[in-house]
N, C-alpha and C. Protein backbone atom coordinates (compact mmCIF):
# COMPACT_ATOMS: atom_id res chain seq x y z
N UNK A 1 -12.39 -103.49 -12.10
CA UNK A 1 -13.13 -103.27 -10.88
C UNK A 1 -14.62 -103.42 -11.19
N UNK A 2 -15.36 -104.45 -10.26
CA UNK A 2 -16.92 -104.37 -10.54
C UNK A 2 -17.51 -103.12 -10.00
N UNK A 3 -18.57 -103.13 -10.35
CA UNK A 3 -19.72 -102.21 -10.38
C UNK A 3 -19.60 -102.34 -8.02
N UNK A 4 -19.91 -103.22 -7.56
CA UNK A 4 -20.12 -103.29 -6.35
C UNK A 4 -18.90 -102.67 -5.84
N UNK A 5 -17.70 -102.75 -6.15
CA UNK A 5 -16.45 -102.56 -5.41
C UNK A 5 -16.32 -100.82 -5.55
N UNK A 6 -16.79 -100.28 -6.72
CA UNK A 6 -16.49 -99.30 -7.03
C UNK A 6 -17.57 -98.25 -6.55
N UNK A 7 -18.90 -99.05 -6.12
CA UNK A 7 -20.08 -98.38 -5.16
C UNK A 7 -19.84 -97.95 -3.73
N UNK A 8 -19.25 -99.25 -3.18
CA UNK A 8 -18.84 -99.69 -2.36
C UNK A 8 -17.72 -98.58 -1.42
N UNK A 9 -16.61 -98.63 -2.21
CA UNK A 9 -15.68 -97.37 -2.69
C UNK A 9 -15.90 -96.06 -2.38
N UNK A 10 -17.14 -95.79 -3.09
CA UNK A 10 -17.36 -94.45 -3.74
C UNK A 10 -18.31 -93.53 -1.82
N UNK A 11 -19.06 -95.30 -1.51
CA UNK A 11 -19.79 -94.86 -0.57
C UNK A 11 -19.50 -94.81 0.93
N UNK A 12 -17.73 -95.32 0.64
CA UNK A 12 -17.07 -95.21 2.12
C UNK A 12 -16.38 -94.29 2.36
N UNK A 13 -16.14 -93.42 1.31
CA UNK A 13 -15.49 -92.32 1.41
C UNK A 13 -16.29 -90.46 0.88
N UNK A 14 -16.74 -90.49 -0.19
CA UNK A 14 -17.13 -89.54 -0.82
C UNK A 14 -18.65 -89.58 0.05
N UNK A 15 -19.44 -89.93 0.23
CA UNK A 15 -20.91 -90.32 0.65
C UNK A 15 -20.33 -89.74 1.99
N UNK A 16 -19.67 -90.55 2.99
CA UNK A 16 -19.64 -90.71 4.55
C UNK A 16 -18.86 -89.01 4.46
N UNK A 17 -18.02 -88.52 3.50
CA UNK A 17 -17.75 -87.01 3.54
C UNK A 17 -18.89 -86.13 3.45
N UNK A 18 -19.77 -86.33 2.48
CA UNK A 18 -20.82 -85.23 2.39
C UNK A 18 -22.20 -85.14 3.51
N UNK A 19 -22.31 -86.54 3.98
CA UNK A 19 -23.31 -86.78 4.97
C UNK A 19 -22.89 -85.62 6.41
N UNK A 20 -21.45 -86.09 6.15
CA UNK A 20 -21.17 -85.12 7.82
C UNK A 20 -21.29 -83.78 7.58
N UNK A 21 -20.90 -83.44 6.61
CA UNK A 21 -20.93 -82.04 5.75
C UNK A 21 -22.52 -81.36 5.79
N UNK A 22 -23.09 -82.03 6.05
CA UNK A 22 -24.44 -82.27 6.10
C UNK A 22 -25.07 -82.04 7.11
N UNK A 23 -24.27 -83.06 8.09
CA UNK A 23 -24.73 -82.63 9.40
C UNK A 23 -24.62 -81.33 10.55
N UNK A 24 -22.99 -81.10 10.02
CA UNK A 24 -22.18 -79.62 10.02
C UNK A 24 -22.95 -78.62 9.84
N UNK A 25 -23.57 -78.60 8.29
CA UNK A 25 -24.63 -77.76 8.18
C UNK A 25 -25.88 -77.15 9.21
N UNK A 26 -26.36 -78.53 9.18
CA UNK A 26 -27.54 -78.52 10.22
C UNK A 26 -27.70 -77.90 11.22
N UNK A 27 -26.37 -78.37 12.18
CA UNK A 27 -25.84 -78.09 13.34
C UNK A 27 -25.74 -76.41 13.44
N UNK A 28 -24.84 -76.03 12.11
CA UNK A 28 -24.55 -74.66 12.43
C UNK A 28 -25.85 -73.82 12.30
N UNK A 29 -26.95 -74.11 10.97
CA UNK A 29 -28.03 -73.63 10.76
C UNK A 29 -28.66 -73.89 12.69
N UNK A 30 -28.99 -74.50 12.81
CA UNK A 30 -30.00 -74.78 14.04
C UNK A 30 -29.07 -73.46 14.93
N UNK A 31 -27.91 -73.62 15.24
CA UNK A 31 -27.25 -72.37 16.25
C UNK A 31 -26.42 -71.13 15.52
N UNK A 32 -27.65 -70.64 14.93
CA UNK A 32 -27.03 -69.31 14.00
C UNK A 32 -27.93 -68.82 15.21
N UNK A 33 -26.90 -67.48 14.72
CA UNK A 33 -27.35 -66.25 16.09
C UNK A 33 -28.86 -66.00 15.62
N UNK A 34 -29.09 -65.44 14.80
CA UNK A 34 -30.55 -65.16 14.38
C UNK A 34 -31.98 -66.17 15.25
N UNK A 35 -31.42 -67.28 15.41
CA UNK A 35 -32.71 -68.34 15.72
C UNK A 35 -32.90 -68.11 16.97
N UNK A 36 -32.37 -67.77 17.74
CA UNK A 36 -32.57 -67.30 19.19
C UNK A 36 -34.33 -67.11 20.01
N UNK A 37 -34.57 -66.10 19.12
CA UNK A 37 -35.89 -65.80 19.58
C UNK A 37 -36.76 -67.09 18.51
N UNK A 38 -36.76 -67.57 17.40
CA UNK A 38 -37.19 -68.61 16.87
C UNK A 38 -37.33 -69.72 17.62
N UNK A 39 -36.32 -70.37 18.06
CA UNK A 39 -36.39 -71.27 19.33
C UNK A 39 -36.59 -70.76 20.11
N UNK A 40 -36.86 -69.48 21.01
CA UNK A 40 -37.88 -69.18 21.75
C UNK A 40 -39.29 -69.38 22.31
N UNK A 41 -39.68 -68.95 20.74
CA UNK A 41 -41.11 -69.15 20.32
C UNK A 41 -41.41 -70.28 20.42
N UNK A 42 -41.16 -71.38 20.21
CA UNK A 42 -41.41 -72.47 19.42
C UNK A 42 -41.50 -73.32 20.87
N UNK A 43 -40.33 -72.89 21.93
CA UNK A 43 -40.42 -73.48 23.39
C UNK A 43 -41.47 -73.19 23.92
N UNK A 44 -42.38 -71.68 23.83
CA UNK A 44 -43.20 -71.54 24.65
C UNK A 44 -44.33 -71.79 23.83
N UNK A 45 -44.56 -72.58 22.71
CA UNK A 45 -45.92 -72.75 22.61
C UNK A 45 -46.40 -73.64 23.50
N UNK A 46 -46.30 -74.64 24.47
CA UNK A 46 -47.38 -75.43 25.47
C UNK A 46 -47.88 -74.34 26.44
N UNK A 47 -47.01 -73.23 26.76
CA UNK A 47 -48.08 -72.17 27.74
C UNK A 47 -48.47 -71.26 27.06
N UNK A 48 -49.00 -70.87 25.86
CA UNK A 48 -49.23 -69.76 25.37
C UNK A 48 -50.95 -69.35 26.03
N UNK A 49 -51.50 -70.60 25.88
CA UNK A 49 -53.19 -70.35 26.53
C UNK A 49 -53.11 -70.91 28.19
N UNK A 50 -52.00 -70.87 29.38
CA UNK A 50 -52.10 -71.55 30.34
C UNK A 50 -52.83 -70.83 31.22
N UNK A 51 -53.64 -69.70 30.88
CA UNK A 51 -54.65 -68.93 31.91
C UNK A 51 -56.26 -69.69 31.39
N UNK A 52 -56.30 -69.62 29.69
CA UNK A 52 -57.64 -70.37 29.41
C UNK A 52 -57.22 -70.92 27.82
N UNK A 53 -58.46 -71.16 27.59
CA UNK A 53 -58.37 -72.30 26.14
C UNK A 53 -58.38 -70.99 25.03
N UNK A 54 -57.73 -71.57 24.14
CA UNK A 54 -57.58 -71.08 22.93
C UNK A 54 -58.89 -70.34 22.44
N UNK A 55 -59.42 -69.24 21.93
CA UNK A 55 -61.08 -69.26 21.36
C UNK A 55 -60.86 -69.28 19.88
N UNK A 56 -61.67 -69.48 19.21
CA UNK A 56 -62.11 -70.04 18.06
C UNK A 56 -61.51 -68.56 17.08
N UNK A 57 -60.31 -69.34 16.27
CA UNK A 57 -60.16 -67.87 15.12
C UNK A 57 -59.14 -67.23 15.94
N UNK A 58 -58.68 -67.15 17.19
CA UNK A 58 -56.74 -66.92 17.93
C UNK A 58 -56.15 -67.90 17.15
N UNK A 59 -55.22 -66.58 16.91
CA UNK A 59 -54.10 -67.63 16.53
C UNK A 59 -53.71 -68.67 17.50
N UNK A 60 -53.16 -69.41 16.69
CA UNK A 60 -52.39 -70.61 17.88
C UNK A 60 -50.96 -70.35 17.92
């Protein structure tokens, strides 16, 4: 078996398993109970200053 067949091989099966495994991950990380208020936050930063502008040294 060449070097290509056995890449080839290796990357249609073992590779395309760990990628999804991967993605699985992601997926579950992003919707763990904990992130809730994390993605909260993170939604309302465009109105956090929608009464006035940010001043110099607020956090953002």
């Amino acid at each position: 078996m060449d070097t290509y067949s056995l890449l080839r091989e290796i990357a249609d099966s073992w590779v395309l398993l760990a990628l999804f495994i991967f993605f699985i991950g992601c997926v579950v990380w992003a919707f763990r109970p904990g992130s809730r208020a994390v993605h909260r936050d993170i939604a309302d930063i465009p109105f956090r200053h929608e009464d006035r502008p940010a001043q110099p040294g607020e956090e953002v």
